[in-house]
Protein backbone atom coordinates (compact mmCIF):
# COMPACT_ATOMS: atom_id res chain seq x y z
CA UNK A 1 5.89 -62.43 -15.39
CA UNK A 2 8.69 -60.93 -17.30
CA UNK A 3 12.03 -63.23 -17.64
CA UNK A 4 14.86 -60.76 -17.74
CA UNK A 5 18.20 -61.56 -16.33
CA UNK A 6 17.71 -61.51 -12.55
CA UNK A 7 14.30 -63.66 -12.41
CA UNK A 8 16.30 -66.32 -14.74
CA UNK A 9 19.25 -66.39 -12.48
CA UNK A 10 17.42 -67.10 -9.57
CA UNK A 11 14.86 -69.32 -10.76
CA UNK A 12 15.48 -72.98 -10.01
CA UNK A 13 18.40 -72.34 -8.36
CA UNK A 14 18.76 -73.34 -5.10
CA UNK A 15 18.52 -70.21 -2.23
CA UNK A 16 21.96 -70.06 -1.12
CA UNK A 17 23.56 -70.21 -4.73
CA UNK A 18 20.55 -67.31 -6.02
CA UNK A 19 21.14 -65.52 -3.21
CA UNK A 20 24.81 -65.70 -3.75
CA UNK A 21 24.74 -64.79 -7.45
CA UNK A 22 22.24 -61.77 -6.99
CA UNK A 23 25.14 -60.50 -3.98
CA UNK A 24 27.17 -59.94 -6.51
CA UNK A 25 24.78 -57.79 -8.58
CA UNK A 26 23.35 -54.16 -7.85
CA UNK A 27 22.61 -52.53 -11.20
CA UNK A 28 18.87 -52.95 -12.29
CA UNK A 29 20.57 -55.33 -15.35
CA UNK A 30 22.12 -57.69 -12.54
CA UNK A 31 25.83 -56.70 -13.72
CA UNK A 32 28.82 -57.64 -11.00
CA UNK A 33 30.42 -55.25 -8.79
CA UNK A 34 32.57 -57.76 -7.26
CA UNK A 35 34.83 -59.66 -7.20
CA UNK A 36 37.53 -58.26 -9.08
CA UNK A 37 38.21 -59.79 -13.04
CA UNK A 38 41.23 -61.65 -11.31
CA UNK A 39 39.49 -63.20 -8.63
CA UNK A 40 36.38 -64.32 -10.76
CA UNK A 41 39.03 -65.72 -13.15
CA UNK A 42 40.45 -67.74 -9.97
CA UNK A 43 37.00 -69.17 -9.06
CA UNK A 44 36.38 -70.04 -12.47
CA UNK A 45 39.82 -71.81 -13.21
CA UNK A 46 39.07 -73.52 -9.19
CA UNK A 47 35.85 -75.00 -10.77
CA UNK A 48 37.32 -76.51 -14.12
CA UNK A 49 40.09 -78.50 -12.22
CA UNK A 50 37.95 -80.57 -10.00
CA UNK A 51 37.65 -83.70 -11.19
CA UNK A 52 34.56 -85.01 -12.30
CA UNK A 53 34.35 -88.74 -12.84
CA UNK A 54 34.08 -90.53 -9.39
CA UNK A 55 36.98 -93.50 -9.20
CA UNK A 56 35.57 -94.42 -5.98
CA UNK A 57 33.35 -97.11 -8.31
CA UNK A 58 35.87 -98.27 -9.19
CA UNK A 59 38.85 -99.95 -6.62
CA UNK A 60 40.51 -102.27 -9.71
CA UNK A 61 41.63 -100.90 -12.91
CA UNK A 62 40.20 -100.99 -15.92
CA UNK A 63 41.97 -100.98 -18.81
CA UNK A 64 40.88 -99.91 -22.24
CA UNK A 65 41.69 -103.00 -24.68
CA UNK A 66 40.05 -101.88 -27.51
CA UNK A 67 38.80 -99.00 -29.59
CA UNK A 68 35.98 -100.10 -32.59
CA UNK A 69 34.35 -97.86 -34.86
CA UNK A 70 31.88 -99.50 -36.60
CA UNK A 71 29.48 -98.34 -39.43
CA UNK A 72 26.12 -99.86 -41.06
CA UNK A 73 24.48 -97.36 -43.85
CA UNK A 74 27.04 -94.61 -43.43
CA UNK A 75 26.39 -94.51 -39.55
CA UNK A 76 28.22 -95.28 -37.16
CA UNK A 77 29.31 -96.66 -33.60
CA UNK A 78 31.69 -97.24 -30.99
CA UNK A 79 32.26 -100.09 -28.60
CA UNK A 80 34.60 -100.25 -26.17
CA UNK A 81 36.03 -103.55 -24.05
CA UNK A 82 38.53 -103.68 -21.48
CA UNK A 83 40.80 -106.40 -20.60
CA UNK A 84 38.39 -108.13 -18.49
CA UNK A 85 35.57 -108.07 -20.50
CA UNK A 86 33.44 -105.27 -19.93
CA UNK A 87 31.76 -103.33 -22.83
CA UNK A 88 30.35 -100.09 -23.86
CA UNK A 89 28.34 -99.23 -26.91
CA UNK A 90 27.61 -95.09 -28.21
CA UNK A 91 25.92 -94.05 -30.86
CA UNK A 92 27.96 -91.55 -32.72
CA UNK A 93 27.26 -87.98 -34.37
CA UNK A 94 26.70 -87.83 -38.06
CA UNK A 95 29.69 -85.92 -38.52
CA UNK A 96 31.28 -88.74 -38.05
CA UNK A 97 30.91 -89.96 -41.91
CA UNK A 98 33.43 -86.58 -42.54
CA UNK A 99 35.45 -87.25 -39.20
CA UNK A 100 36.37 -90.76 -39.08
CA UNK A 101 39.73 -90.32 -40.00
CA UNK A 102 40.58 -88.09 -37.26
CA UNK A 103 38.97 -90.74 -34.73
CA UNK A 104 40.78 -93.39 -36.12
CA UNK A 105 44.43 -91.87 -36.49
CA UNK A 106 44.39 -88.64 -33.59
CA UNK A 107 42.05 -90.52 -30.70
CA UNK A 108 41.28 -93.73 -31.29
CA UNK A 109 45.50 -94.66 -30.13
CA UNK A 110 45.55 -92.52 -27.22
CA UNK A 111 42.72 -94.40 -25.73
CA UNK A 112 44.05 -97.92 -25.76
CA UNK A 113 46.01 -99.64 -22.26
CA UNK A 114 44.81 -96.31 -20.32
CA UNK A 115 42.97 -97.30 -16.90
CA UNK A 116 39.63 -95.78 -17.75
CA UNK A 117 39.33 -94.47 -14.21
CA UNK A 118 41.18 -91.59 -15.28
CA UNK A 119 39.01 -90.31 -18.08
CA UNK A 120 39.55 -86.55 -16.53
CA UNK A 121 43.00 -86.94 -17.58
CA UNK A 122 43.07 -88.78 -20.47
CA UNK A 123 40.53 -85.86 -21.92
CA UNK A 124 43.07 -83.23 -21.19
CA UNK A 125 46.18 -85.34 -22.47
CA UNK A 126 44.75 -86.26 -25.68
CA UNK A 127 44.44 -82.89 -26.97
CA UNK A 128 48.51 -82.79 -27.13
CA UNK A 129 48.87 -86.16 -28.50
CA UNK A 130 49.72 -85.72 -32.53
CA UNK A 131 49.24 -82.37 -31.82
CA UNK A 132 45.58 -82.81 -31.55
CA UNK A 133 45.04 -79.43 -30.18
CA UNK A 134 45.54 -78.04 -34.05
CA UNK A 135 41.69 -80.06 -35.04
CA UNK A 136 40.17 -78.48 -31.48
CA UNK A 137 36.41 -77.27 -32.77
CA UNK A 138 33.72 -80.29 -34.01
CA UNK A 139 36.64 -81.98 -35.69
CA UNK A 140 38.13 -83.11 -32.28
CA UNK A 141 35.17 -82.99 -30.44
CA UNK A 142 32.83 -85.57 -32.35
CA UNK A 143 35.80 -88.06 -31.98
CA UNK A 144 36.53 -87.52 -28.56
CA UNK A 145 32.92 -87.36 -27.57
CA UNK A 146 31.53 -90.54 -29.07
CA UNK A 147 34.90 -92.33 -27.36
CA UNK A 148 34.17 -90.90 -24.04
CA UNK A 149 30.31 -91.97 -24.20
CA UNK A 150 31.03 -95.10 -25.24
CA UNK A 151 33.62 -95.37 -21.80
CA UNK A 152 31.34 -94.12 -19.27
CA UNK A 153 28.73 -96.70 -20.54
CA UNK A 154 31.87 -99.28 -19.90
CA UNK A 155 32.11 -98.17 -16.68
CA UNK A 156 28.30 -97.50 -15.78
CA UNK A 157 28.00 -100.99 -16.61
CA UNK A 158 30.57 -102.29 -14.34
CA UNK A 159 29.39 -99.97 -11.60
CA UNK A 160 25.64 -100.86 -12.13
CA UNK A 161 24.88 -97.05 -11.94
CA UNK A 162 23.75 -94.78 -14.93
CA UNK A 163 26.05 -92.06 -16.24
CA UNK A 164 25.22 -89.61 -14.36
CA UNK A 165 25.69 -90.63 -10.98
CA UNK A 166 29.42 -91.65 -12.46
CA UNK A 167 29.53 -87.75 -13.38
CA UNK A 168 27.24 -85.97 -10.34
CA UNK A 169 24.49 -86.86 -8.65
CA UNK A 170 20.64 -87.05 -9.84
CA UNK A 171 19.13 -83.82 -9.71
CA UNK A 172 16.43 -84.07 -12.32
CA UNK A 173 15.47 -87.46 -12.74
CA UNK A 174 12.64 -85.91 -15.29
CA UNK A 175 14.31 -83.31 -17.40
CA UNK A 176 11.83 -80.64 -19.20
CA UNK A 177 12.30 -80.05 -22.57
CA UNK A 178 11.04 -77.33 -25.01
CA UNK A 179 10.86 -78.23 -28.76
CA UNK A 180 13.30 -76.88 -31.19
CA UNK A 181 11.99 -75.99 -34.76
CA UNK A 182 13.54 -74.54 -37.46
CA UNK A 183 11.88 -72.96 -40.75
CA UNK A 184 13.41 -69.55 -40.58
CA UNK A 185 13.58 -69.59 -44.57
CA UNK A 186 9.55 -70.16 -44.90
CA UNK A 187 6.93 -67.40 -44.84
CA UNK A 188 5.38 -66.38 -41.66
CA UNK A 189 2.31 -68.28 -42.30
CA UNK A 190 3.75 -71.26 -43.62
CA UNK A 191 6.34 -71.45 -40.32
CA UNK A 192 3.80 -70.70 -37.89
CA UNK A 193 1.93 -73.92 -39.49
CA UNK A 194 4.76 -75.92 -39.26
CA UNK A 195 5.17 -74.70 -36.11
CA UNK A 196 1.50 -75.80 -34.94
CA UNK A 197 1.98 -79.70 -36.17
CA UNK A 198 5.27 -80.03 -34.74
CA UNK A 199 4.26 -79.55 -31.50
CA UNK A 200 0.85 -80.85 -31.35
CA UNK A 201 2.76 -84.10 -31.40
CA UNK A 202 4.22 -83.37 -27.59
CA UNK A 203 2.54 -83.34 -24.16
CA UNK A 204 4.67 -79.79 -23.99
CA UNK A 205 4.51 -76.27 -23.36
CA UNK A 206 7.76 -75.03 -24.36
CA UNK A 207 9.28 -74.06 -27.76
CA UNK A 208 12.23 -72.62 -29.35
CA UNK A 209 12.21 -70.49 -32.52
CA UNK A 210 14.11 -69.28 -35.03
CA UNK A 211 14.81 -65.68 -35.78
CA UNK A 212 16.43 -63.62 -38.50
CA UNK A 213 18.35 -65.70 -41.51
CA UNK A 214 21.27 -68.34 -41.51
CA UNK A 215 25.17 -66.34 -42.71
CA UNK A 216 24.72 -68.76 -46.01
CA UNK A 217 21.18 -67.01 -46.93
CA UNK A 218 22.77 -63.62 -47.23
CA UNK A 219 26.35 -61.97 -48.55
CA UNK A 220 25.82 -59.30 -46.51
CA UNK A 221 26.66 -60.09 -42.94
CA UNK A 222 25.08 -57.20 -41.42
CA UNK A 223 21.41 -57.74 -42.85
CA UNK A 224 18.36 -57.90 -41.09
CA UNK A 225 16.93 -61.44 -42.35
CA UNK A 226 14.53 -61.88 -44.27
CA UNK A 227 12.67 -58.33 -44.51
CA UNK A 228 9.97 -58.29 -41.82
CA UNK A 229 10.14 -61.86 -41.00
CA UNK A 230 11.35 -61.50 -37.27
CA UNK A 231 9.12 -58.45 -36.44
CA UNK A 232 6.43 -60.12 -37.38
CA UNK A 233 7.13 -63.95 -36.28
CA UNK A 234 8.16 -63.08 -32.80
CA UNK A 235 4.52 -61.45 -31.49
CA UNK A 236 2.40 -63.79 -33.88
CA UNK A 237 4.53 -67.34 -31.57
CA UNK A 238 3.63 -65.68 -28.25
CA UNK A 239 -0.64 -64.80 -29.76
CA UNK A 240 -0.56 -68.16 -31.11
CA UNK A 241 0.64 -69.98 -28.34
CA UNK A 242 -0.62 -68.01 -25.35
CA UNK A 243 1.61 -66.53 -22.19
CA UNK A 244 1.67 -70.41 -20.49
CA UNK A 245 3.92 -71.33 -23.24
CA UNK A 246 7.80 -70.67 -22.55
CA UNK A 247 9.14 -69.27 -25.57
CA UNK A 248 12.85 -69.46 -26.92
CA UNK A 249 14.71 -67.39 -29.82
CA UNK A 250 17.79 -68.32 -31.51
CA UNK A 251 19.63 -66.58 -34.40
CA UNK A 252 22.65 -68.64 -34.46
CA UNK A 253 25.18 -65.91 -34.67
CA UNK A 254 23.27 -64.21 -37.23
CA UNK A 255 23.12 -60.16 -36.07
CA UNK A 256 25.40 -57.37 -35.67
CA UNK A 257 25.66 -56.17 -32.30
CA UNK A 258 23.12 -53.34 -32.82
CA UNK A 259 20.65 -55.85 -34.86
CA UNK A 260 20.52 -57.81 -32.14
CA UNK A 261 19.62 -55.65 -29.65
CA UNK A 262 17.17 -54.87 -31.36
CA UNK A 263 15.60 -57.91 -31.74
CA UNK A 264 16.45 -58.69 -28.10
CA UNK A 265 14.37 -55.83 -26.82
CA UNK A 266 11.51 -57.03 -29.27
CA UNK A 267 11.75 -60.56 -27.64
CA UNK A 268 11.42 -58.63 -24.06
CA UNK A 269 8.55 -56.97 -25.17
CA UNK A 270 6.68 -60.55 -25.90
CA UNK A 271 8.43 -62.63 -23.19
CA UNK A 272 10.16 -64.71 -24.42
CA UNK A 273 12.76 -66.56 -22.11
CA UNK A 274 16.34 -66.18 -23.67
CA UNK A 275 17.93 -65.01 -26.46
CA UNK A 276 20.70 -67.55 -28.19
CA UNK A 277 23.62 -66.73 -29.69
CA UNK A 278 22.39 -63.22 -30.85
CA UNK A 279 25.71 -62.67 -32.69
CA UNK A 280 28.56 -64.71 -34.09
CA UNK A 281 29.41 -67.19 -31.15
CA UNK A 282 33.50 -66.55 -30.88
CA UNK A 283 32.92 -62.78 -31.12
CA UNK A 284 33.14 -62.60 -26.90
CA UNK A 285 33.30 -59.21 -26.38
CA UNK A 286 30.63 -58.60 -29.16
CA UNK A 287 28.45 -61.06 -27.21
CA UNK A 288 28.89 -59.52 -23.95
CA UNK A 289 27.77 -56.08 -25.69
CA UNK A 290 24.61 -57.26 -26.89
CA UNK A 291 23.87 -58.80 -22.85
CA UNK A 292 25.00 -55.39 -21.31
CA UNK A 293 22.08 -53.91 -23.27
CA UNK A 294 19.67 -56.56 -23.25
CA UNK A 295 17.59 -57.41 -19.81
CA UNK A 296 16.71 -60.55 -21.71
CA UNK A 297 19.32 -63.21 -20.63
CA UNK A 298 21.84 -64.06 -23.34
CA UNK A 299 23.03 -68.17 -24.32
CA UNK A 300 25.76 -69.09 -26.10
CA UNK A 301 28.82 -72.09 -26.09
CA UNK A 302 27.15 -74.56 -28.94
CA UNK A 303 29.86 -74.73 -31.21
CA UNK A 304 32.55 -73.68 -28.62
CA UNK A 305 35.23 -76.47 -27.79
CA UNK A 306 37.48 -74.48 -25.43
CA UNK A 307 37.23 -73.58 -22.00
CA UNK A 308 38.53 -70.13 -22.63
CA UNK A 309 35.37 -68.39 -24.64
CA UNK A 310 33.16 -69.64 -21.50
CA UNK A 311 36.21 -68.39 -19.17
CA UNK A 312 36.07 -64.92 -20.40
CA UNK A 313 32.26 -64.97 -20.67
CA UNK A 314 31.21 -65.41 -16.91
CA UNK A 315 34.58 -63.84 -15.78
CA UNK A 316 32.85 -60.22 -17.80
CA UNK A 317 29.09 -61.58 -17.18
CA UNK A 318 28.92 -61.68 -20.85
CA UNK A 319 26.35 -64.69 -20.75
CA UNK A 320 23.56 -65.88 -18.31
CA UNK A 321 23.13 -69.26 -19.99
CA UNK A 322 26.19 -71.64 -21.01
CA UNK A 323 25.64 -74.01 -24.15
CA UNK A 324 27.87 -76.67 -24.63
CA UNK A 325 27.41 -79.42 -27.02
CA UNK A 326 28.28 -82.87 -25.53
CA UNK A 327 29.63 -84.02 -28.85
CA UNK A 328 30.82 -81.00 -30.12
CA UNK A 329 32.55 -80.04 -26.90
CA UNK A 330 34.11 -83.34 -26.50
CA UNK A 331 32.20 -85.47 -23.84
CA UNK A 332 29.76 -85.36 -20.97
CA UNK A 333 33.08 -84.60 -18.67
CA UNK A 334 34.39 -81.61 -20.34
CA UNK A 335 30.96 -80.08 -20.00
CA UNK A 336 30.38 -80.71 -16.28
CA UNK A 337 33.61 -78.56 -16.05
CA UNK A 338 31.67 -75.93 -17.99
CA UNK A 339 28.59 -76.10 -15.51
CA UNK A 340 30.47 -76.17 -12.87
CA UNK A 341 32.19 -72.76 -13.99
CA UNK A 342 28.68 -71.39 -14.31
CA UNK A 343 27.19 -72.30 -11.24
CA UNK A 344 30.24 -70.91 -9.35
CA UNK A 345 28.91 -67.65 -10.47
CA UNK A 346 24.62 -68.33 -10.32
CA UNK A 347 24.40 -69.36 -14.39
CA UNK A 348 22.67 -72.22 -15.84
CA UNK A 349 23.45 -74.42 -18.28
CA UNK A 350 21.48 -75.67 -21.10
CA UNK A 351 23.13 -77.79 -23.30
CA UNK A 352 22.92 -77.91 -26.76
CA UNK A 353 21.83 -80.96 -28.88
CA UNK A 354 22.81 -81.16 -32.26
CA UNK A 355 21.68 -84.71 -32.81
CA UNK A 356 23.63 -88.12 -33.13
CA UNK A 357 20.79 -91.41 -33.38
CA UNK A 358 20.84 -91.03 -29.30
CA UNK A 359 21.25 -87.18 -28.91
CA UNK A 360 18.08 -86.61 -26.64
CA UNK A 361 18.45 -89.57 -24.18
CA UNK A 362 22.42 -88.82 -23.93
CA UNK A 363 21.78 -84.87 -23.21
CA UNK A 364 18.97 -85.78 -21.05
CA UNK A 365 21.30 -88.31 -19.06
CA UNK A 366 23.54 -84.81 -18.51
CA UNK A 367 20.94 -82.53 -17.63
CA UNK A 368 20.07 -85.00 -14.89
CA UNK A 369 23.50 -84.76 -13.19
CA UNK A 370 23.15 -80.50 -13.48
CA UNK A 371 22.33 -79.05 -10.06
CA UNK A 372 21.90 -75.40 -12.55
CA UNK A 373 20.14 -77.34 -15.36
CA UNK A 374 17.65 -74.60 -16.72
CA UNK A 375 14.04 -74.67 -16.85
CA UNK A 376 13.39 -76.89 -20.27
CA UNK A 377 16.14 -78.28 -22.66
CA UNK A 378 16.27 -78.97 -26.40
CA UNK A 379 14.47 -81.93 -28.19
CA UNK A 380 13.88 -82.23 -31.84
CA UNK A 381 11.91 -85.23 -32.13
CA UNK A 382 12.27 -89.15 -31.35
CA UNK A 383 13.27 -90.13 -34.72
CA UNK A 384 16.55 -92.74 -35.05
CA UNK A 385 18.00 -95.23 -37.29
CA UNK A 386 18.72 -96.93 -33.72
CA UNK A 387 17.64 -100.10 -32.84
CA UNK A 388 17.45 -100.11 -28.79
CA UNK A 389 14.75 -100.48 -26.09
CA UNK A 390 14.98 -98.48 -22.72
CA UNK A 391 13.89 -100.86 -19.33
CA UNK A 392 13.70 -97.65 -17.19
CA UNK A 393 12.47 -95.21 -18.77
CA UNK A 394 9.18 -94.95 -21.99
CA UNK A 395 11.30 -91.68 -23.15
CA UNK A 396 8.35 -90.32 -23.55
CA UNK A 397 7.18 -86.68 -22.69
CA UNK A 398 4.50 -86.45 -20.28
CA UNK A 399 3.58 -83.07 -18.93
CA UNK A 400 6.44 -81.66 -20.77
CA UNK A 401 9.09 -83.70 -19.05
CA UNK A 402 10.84 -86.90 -20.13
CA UNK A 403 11.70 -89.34 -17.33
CA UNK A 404 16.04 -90.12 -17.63
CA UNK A 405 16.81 -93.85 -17.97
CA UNK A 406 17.86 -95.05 -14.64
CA UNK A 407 19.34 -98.52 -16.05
CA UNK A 408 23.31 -98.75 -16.03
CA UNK A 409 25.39 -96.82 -17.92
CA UNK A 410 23.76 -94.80 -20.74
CA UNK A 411 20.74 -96.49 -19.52
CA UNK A 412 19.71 -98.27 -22.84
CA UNK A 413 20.26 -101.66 -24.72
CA UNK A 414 21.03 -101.81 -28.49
CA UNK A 415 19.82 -104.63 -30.33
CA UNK A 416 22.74 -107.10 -30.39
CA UNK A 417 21.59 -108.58 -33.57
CA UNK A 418 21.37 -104.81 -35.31
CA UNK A 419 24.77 -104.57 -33.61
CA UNK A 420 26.63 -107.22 -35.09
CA UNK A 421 25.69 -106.52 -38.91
CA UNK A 422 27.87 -103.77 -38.06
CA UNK A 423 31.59 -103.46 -39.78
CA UNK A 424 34.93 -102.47 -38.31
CA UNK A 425 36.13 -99.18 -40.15
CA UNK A 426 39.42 -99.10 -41.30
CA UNK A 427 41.80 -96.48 -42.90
């Protein structure tokens, strides 16, 4: 079967929300007739404002007492209390070792005596506070997102319910997952090696490549990658791995527009499932060229922070697949707003995961709450400096799923002892 735009829309989705997407399409590429740029714009701005945490958990206040970041070996934490007692622990990003100072002077404040029942707003206010909005990208986002994980665990603690019923309801409570891999810089041979270890070592049938170079590998931002490398990578996955196998590409904003089309119609020819971020990921309108040409459905949003790229992206059908990053993006909230925009229009959503000790069993704790999660999300391996266990859940993969933790909050325990060698950081 061939996975061009129209067979990804619909599949997985429910009937009524395929059925509504493909209404709006009639050209063989699945491009909108209707409604009118306004009116999309409307729907889209409709589906951002509803609120997403559910206060009904919640009759009493709670009130954020305190803020901690705390570090062991150049990593870090955050734990949250509130002023009767309750707790929350994340795990933050490693960007964090360059960020702290922006957590501790631009978030960190804003955070303390606010009820945490209103997380939707305190998300949107902080980005004015010390004119925060001037940091918006991964500078803001790491901060805010490692605060707000760290608050929903609070608060799926004192609710008894895991994350994401606090944030949607459980619609995957095994998430799929395809296995990212990297290697663009080797020889074919080598990668495709590489390739073949990595994952033998997961009950999956999914995988991601990479294709062409990285912008640092090359002066010349119009080059075509290493010479040969993609045309010969991209046939030799799919013979390798056999048509079973779901197969991913990602450039990460490597291509001109007419480079990647061209590598997007040799990914159609082998099959392969989507095509991310072909070219440069804030260049919208170069983005939405490369999908207009492409029957291959186009993903993109992983370093995006603001609502607006993904705004003018399904309100032009530039995209079929939105990307967020829960830390870069700012939280597990902000991107249920971005799903929600994409659903209103028949897209899925696969978030990114750049990483962070957790990364896998927080973004798999999201997917779960995604009625228009896509067919397999990213994991790069089970390796953490964490000390934890998991009651609910092995976090294993079996059949190429990985069963979401179903405890409270973010559904796992750290190890109180590891917790406590743990230092306060200070400016």
């Amino acid at each position: 079967m061939k996975h061009g735009r129209r067979s990804f829309l619909s599949a997985g989705l429910g009937a009524s929300a395929a059925s509504l997407a493909l209404s709006r399409c009639s050209s063989p590429t699945g491009r909108p007739d209707s409604p009118a740029p306004e009116d999309r714009y409307r729907i889209l701005d409709e589906a951002r404002r509803q609120p997403v945490l559910k206060k009904g958990f919640f009759p009493d206040p709670v009130i954020i007492e305190t803020v901690e970041l705390l570090t062991l070996d150049r990593h870090f934490l955050c734990r949250v209390r509130s002023r009767d007692g309750a707790e929350g622990i994340s795990v933050a990003h490693g960007g964090m070792r360059t960020l702290f100072p922006i957590f501790l002077n631009n978030v960190q404040p804003f955070f303390l005596g606010k009820d945490a029942r209103e997380l939707d707003r305190i998300l949107e206010r902080v980005l004015v506070y010390h004119f925060n909005f001037r940091y918006e990208g991964i500078a803001l986002g790491i901060p805010l997102a490692t605060i707000e994980f760290a608050v929903l665990d609070m608060l799926g603690r004192i609710a008894g319910r895991p994350v994401a019923e606090l944030i949607g309801e459980i619609h995957h409570p095994e998430v799929a997952v395809y296995i990212a891999t990297e290697w663009r810089e080797k020889p074919v041979e080598e990668s495709i090696e590489l390739i073949k270890n990595e994952v033998a070592r997961y009950d999956a049938k999914a995988l991601k490549i990479k294709v062409g170079g990285l912008m640092f590998m090359t002066a010349d931002m119009d080059a075509k990658g290493p010479p040969g490398r993609t045309e010969k990578i991209v046939p030799l996955v799919r013979k390798t791995f056999g048509d079973e196998w779901a197969l991913y590409a990602d450039s990460n904003g490597f291509y001109s527009v007419p480079e990647a089309v061209r590598v997007g119609r040799l990914l159609e020819e082998y099959d392969y499932r989507y095509f991310e971020e072909p070219v440069k990921f804030d260049h919208l309108e170069e983005i939405k060229q490369v999908a207009d040409a492409l029957t291959l459905p186009v993903a993109n949003g992983e370093q995006d922070h603001s609502f607006y790229g993904f705004r003018w992206l399904l309100a032009h059908d530039g995209l079929d697949i939105v990307q967020p990053d829960n830390y870069y993006f700012g939280g597990m909230i902000r991107s249920m707003k971005v799903a929600r925009m994409a659903a209103a229009f028949g897209k899925k959503i696969v978030p990114h995961m750049s990483g962070g000790g957790l990364g896998y069993v927080y973004n798999i704790q999201f997917v779960s709450a995604c009625p228009n999660a896509g067919e397999h999300h990213e994991f790069k391996g089970y390796r953490t400096h964490v000390k934890f266990e998991c009651k609910t859940s092995p976090l294993r993969i079996v059949n190429g799923k990985i069963k979401v933790p179903a405890g409270p909050g973010l559904g796992v325990d750290l190890d109180p002892d590891w917790v406590a060698r743990h230092r306060a950081v200070k400016l």
